[in-house]
N, C-alpha and C. Protein backbone atom coordinates (compact mmCIF):
# COMPACT_ATOMS: atom_id res chain seq x y z
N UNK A 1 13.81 -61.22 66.51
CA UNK A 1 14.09 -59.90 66.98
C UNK A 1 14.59 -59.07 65.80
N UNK A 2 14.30 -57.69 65.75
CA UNK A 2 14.47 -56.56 64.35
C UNK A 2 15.67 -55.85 65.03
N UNK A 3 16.66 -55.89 63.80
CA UNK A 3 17.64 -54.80 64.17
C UNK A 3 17.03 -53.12 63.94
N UNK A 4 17.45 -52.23 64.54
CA UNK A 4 17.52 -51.16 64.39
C UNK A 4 17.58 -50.43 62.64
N UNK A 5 16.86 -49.58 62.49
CA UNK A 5 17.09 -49.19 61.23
C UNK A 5 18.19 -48.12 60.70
N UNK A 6 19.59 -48.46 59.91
CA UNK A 6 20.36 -47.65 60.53
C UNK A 6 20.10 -46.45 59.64
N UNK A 7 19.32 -46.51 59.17
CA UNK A 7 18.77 -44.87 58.08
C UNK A 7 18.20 -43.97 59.36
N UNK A 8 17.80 -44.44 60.51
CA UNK A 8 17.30 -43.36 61.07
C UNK A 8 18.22 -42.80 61.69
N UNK A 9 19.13 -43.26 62.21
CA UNK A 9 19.90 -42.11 62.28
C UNK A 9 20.93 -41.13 61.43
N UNK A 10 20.40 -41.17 60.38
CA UNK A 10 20.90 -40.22 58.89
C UNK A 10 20.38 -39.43 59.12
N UNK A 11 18.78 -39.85 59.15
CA UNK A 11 17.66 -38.99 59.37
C UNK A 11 17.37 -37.76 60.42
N UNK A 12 18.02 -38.38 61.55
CA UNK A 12 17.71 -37.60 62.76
C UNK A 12 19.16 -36.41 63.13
N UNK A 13 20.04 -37.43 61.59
CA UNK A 13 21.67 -36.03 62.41
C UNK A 13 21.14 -34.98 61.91
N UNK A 14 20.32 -34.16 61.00
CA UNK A 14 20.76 -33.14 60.39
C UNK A 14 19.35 -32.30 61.17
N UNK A 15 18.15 -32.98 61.62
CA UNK A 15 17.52 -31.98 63.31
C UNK A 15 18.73 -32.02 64.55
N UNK A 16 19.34 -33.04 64.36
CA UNK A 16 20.54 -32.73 65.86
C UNK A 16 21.15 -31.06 65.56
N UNK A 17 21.81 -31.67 64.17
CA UNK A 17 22.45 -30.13 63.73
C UNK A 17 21.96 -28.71 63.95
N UNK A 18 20.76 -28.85 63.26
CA UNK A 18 19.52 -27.65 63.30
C UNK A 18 19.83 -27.39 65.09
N UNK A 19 19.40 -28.27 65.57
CA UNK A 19 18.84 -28.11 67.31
C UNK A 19 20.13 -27.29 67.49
N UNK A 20 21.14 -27.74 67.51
CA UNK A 20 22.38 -27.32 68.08
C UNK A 20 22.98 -26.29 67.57
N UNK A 21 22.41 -25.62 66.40
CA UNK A 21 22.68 -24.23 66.07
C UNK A 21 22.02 -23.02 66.41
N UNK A 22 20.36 -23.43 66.94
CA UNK A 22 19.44 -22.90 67.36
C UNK A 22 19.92 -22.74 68.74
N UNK A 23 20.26 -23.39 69.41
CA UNK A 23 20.22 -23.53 70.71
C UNK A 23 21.70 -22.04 70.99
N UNK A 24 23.01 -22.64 69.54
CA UNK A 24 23.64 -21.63 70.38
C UNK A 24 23.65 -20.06 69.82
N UNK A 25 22.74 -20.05 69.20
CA UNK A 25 22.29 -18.42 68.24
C UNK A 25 21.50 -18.06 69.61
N UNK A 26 20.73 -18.66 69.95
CA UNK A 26 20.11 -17.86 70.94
C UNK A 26 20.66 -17.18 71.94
N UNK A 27 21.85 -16.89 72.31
CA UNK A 27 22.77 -16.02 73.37
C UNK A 27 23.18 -15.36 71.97
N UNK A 28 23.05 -15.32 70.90
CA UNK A 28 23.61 -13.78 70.35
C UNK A 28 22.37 -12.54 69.92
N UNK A 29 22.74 -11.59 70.22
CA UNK A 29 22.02 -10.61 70.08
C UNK A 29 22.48 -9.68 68.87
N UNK A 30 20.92 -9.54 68.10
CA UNK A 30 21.25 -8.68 66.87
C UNK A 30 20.30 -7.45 67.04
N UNK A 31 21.23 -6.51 67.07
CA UNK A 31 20.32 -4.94 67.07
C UNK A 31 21.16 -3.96 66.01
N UNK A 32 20.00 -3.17 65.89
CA UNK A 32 20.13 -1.96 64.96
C UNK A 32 21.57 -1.03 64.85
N UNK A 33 22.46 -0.64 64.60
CA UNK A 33 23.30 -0.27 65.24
C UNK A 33 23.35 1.71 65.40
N UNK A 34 22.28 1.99 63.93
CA UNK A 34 22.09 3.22 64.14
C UNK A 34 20.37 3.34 64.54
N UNK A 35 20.22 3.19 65.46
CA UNK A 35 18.61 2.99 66.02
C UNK A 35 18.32 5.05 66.20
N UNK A 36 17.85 4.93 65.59
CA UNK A 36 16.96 6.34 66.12
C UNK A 36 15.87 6.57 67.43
N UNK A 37 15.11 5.98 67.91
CA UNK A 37 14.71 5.78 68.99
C UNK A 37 14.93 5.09 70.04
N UNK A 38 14.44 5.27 71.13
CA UNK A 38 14.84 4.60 72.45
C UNK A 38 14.15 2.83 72.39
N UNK A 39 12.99 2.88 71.76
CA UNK A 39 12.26 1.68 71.61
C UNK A 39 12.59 0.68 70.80
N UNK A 40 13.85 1.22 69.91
CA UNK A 40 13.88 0.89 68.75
C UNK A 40 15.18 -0.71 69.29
N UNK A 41 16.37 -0.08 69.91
CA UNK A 41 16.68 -1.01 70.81
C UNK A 41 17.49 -0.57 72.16
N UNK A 42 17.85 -1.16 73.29
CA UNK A 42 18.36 -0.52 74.29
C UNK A 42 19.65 0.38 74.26
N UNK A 43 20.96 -0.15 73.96
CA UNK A 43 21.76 0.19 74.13
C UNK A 43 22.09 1.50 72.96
N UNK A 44 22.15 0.69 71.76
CA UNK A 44 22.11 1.25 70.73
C UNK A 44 21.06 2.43 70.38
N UNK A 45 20.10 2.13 71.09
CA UNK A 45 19.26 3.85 70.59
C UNK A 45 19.89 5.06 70.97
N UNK A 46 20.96 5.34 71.61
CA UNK A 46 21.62 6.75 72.18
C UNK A 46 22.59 7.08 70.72
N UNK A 47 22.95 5.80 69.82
CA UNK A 47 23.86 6.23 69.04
C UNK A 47 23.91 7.58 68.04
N UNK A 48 22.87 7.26 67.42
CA UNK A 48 22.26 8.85 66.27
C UNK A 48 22.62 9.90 67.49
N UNK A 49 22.02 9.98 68.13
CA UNK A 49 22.28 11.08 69.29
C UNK A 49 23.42 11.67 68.91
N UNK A 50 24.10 10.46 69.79
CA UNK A 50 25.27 10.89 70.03
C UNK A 50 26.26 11.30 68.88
N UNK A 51 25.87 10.80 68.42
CA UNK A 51 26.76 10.91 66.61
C UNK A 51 26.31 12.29 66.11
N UNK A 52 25.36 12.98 66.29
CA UNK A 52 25.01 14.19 66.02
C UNK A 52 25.70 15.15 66.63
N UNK A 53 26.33 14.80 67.84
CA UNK A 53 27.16 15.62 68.86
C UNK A 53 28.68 15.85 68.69
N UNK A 54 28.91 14.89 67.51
CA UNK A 54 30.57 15.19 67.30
C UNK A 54 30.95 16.20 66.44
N UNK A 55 31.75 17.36 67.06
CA UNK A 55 32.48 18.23 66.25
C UNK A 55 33.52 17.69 65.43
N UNK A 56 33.92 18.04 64.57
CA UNK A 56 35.03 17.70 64.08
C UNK A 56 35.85 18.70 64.01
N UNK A 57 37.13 18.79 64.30
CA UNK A 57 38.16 19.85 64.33
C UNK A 57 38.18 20.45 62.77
N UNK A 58 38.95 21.76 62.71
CA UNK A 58 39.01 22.50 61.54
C UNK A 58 40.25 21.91 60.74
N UNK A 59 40.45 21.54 60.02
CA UNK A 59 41.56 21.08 59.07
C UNK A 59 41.84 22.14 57.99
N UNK A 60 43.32 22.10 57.85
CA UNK A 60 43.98 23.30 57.15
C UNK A 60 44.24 23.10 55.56
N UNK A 61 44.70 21.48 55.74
CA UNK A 61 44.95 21.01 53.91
C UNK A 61 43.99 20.46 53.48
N UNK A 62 44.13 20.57 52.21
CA UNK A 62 42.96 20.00 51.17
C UNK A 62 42.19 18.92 51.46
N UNK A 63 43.12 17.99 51.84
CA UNK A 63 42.13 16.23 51.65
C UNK A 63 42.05 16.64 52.92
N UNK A 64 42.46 16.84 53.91
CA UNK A 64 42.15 16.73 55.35
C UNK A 64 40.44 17.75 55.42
N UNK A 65 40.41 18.66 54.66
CA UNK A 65 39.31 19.58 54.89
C UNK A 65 38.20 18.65 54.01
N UNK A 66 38.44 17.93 53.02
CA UNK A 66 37.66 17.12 52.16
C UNK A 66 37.24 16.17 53.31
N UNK A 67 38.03 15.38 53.93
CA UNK A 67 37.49 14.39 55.25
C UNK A 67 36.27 15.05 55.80
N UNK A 68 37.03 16.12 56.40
CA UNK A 68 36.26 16.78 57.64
C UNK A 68 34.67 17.23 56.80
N UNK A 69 34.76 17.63 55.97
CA UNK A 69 33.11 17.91 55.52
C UNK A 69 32.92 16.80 55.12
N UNK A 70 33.23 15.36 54.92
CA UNK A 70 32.46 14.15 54.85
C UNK A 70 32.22 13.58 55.92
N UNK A 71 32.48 13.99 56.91
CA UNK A 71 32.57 13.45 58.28
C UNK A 71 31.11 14.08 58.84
N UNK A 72 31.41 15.48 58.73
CA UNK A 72 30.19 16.66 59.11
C UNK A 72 29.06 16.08 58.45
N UNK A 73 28.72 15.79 57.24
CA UNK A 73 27.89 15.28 56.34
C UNK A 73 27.32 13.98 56.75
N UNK A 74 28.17 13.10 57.34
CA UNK A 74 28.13 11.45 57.50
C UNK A 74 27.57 11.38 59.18
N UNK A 75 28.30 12.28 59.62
CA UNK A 75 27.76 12.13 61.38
C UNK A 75 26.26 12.72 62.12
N UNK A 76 26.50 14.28 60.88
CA UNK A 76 24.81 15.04 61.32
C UNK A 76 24.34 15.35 59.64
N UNK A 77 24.89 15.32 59.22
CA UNK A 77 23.99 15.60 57.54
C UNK A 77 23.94 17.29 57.22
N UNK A 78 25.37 17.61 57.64
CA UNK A 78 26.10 18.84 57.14
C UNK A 78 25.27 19.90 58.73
N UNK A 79 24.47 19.79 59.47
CA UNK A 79 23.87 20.34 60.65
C UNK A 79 24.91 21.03 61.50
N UNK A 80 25.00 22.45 61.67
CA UNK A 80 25.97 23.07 62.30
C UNK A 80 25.33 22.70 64.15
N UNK A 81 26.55 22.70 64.97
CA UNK A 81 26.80 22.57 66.32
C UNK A 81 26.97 23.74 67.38
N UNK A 82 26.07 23.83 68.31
CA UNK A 82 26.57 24.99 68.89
C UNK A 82 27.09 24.43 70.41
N UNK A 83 26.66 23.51 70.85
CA UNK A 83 27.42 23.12 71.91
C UNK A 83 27.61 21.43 71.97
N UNK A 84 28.61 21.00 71.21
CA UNK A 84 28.85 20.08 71.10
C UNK A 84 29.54 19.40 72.49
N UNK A 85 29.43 17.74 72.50
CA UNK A 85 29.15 16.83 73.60
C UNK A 85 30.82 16.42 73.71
N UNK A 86 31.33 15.96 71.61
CA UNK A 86 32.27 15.58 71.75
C UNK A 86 33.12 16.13 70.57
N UNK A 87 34.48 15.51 70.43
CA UNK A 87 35.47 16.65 69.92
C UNK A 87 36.37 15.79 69.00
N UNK A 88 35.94 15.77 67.69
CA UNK A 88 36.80 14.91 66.61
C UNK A 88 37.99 15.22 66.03
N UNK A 89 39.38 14.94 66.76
CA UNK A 89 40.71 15.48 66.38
C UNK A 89 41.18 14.41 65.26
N UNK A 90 41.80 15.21 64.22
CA UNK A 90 41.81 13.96 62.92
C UNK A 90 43.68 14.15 62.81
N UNK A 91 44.12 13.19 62.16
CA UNK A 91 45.64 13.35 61.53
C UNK A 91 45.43 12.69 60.57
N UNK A 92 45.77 13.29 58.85
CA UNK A 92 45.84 13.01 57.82
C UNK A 92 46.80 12.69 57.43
N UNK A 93 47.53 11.66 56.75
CA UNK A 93 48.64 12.11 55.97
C UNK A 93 48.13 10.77 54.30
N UNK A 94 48.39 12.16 53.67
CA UNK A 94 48.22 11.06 52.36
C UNK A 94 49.66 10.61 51.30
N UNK A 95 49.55 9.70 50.50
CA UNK A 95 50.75 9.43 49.54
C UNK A 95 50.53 9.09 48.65
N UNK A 96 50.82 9.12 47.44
CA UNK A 96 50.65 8.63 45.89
C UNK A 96 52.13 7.95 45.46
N UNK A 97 51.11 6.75 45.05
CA UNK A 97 52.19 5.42 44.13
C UNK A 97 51.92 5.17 43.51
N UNK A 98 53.57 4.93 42.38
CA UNK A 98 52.76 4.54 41.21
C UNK A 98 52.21 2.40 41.14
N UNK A 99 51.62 2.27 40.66
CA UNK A 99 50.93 0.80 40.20
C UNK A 99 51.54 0.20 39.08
N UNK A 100 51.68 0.89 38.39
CA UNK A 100 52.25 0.69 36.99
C UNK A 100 52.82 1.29 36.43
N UNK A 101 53.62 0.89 35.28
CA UNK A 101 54.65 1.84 34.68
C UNK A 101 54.93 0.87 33.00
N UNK A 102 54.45 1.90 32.16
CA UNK A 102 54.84 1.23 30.04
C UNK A 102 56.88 0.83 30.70
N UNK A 103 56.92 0.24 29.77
CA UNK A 103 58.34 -0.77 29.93
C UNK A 103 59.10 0.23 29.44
N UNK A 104 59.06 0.54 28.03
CA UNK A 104 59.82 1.74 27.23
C UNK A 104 59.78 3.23 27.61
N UNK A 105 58.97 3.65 27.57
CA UNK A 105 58.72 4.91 28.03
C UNK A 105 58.78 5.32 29.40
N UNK A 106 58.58 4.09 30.51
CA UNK A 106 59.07 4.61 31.84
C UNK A 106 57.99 5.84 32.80
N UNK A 107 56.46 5.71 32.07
CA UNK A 107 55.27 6.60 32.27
C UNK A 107 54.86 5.84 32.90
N UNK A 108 54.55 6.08 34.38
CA UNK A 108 53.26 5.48 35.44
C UNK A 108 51.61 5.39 34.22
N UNK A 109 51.22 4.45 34.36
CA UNK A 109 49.76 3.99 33.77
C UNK A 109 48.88 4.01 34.87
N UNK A 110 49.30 3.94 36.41
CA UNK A 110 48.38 3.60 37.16
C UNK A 110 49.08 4.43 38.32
N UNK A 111 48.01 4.83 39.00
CA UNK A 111 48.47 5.61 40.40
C UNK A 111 47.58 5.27 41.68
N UNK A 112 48.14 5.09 42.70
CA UNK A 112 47.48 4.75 44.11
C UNK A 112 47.69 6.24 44.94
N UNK A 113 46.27 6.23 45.33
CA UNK A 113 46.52 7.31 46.75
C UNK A 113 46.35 6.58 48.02
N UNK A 114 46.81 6.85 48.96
CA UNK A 114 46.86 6.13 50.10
C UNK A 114 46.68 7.07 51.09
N UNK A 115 45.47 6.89 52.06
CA UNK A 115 44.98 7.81 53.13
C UNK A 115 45.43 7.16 54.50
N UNK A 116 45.95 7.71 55.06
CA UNK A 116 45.99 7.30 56.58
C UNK A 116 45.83 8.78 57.32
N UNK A 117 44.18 7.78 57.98
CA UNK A 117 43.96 8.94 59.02
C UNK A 117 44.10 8.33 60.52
N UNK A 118 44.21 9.77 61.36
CA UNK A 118 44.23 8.70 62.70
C UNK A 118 43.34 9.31 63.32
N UNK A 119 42.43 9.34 64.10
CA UNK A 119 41.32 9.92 64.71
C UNK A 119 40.84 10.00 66.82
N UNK A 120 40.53 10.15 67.10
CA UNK A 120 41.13 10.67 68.72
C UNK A 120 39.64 11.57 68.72
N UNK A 121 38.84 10.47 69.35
CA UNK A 121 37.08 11.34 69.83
C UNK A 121 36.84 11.72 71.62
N UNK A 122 37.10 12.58 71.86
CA UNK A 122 37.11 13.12 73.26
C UNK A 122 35.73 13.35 73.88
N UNK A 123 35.49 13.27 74.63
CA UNK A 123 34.26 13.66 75.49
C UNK A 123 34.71 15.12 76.03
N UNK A 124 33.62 16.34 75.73
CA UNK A 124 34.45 17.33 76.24
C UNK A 124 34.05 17.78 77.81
N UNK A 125 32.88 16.76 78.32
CA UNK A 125 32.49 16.74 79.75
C UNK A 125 33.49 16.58 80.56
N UNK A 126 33.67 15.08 80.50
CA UNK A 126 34.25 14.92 81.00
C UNK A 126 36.13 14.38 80.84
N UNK A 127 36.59 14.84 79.45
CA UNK A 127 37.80 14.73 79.38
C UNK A 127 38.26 13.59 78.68
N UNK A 128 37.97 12.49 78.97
CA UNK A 128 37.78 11.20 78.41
C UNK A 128 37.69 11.08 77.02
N UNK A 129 38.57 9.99 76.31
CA UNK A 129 38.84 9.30 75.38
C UNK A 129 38.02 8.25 74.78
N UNK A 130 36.44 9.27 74.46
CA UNK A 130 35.85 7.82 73.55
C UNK A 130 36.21 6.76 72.99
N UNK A 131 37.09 7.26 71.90
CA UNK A 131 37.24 6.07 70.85
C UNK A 131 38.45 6.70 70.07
N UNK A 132 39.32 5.96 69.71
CA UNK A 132 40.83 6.59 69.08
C UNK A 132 41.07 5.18 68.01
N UNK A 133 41.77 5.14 66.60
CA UNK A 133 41.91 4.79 65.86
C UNK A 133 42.51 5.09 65.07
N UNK A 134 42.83 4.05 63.55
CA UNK A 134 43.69 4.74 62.44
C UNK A 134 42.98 4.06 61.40
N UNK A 135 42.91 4.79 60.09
CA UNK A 135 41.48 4.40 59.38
C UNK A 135 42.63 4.09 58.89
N UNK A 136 43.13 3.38 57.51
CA UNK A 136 44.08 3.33 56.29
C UNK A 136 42.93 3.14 55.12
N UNK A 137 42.70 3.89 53.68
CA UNK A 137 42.17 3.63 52.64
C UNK A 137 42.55 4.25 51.48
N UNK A 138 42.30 3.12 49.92
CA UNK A 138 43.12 3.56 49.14
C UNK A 138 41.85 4.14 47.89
N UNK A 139 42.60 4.43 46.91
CA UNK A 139 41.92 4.91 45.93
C UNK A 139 43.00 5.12 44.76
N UNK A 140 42.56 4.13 43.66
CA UNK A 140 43.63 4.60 42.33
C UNK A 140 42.94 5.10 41.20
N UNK A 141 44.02 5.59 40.42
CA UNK A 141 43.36 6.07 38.76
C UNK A 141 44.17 5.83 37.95
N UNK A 142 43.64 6.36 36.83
CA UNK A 142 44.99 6.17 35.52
C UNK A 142 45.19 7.18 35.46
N UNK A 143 46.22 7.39 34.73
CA UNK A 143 47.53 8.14 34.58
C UNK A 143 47.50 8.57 32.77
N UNK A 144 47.37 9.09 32.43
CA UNK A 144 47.53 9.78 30.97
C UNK A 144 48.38 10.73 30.32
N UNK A 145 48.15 11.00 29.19
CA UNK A 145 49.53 11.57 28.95
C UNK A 145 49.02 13.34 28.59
N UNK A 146 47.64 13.68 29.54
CA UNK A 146 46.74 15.30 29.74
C UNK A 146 47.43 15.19 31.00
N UNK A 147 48.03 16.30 31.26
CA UNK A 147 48.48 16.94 32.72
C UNK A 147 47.07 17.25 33.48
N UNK A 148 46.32 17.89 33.17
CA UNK A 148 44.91 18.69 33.26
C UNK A 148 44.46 17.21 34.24
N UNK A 149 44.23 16.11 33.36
CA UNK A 149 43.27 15.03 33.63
C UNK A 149 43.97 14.20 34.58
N UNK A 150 45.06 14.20 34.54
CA UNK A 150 46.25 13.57 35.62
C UNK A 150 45.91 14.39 37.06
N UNK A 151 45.96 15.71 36.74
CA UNK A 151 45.87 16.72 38.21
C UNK A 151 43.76 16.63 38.83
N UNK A 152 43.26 16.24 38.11
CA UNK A 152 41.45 15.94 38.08
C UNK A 152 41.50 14.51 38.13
N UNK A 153 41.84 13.58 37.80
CA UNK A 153 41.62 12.12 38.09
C UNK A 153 42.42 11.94 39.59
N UNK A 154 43.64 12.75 40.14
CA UNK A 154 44.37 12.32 41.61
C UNK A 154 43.51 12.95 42.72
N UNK A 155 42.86 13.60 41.94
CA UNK A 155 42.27 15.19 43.25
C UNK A 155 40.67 13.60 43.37
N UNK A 156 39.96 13.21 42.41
CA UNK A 156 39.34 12.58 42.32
C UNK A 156 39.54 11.26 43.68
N UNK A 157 40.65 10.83 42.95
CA UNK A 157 40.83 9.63 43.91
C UNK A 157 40.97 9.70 45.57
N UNK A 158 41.68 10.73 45.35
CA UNK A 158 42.01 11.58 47.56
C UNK A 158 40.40 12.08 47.44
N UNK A 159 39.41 12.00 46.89
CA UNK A 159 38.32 12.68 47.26
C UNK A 159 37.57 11.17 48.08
N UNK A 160 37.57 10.21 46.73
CA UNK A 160 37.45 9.04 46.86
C UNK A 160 37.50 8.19 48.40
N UNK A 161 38.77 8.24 48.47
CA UNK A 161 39.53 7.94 49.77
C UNK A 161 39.08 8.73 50.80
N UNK A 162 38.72 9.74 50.91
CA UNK A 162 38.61 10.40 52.17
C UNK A 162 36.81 9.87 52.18
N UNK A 163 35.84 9.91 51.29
CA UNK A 163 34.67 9.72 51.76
C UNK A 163 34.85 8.38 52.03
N UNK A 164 35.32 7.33 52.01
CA UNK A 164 35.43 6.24 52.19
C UNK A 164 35.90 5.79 54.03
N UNK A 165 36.88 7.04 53.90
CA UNK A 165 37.41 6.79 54.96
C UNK A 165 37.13 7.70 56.57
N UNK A 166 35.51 8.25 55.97
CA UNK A 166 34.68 9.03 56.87
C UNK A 166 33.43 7.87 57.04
N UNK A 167 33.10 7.28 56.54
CA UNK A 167 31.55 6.34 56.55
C UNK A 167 32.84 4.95 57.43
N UNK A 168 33.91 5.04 57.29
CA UNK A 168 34.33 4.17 58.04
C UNK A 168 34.58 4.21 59.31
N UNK A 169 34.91 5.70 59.84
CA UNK A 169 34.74 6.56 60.90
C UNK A 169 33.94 6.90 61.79
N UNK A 170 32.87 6.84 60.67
CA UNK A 170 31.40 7.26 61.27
C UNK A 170 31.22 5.43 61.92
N UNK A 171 31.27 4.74 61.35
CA UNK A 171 30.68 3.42 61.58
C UNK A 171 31.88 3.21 63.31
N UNK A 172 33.38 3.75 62.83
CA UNK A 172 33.69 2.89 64.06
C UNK A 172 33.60 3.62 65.32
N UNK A 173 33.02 4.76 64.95
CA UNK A 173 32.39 5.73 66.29
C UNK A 173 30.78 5.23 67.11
N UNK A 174 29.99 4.42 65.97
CA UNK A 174 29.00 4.60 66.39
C UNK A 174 29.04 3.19 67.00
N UNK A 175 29.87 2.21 66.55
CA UNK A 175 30.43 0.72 67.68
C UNK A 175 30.95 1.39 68.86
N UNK A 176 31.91 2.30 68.74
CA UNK A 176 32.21 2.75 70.05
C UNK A 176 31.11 3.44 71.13
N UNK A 177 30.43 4.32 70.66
CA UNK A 177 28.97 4.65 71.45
C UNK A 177 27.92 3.73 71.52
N UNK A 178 27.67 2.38 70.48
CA UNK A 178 26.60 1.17 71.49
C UNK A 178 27.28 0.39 71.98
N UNK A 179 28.52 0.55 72.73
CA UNK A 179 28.92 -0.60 73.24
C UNK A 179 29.04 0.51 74.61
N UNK A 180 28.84 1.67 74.71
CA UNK A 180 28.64 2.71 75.88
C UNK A 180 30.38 2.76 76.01
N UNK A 181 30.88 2.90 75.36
CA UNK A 181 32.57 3.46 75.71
C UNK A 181 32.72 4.71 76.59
């Protein structure tokens, strides 16, 4: 009588494996998330739409108005609104730190800007609270010993930060509209 060959089952764990990863991928679903058409996939095709429909409120300070036209830019591609669906209320607040600092001289070498926005997307139909959040994003530069290039490298970095922290906006609006919020 032949024993069993025990190589085959070496052989056969790593189709078990395969099988059993196949088997549980198949309950996940991968779709487009900015689908432009209805065909393109179910849920997710309303998103562009809808993302075309968000106003964004008027902002008074600098980086906050820098957001808001990256937002306008990122959601419809600068496209003015005349009767918008929904209503993008933003809160900015930014801060600068220093990173570094020469030992002797006591001069920052390095500077951080730090954005925290908080965001609040309304439906203006019906009243309702799409999607509400708080983005946080940073952006640093160096620090020199030109005032000029110090006041143009910080304005740089809050520019930085705010487009960063509009494509992040845009993205967590448009999860909130294919998941039908």
């Amino acid at each position: 009588m032949s024993s069993p060959d025990p190589r085959a089952g070496r052989r056969a764990a790593p189709l078990l494996a395969l099988a059993l990863v196949a088997a549980l991928a198949g309950g996940c679903q991968v779709r487009p998330l900015y689908a432009d058409r209805p065909g393109d996939a179910d849920a997710a095709a309303a998103v562009v739409p809808q993302l075309r429909q968000v106003a964004v409120e008027v902002q008074r300070d600098r980086i906050a108005q820098e957001l808001m036209n990256q937002l306008i830019f990122a959601l419809r591609g600068g496209a003015a609104l005349e009767d918008p669906r929904y209503t993008l209320r933003l809160v900015v607040a930014a801060r600068r730190s220093e990173l570094g600092v020469q030992v002797r001289e006591e001069v920052p070498t390095a500077n951080l800007v730090t954005l925290t926005t908080t965001f609040t997307v309304t439906d203006n139909v019906t009243g309702r609270v799409v999607a509400s959040d708080t983005v946080y994003t940073t952006a640093s530069y160096d620090f020199s010993s030109q005032r000029f290039a110090n006041l143009r490298a910080e304005r740089d970095a809050e520019n930085r930060a705010a487009r960063v922290a509009a494509e992040e906006i845009r993205t967590r609006l448009a999860l909130a509209f294919a998941k039908g919020a």
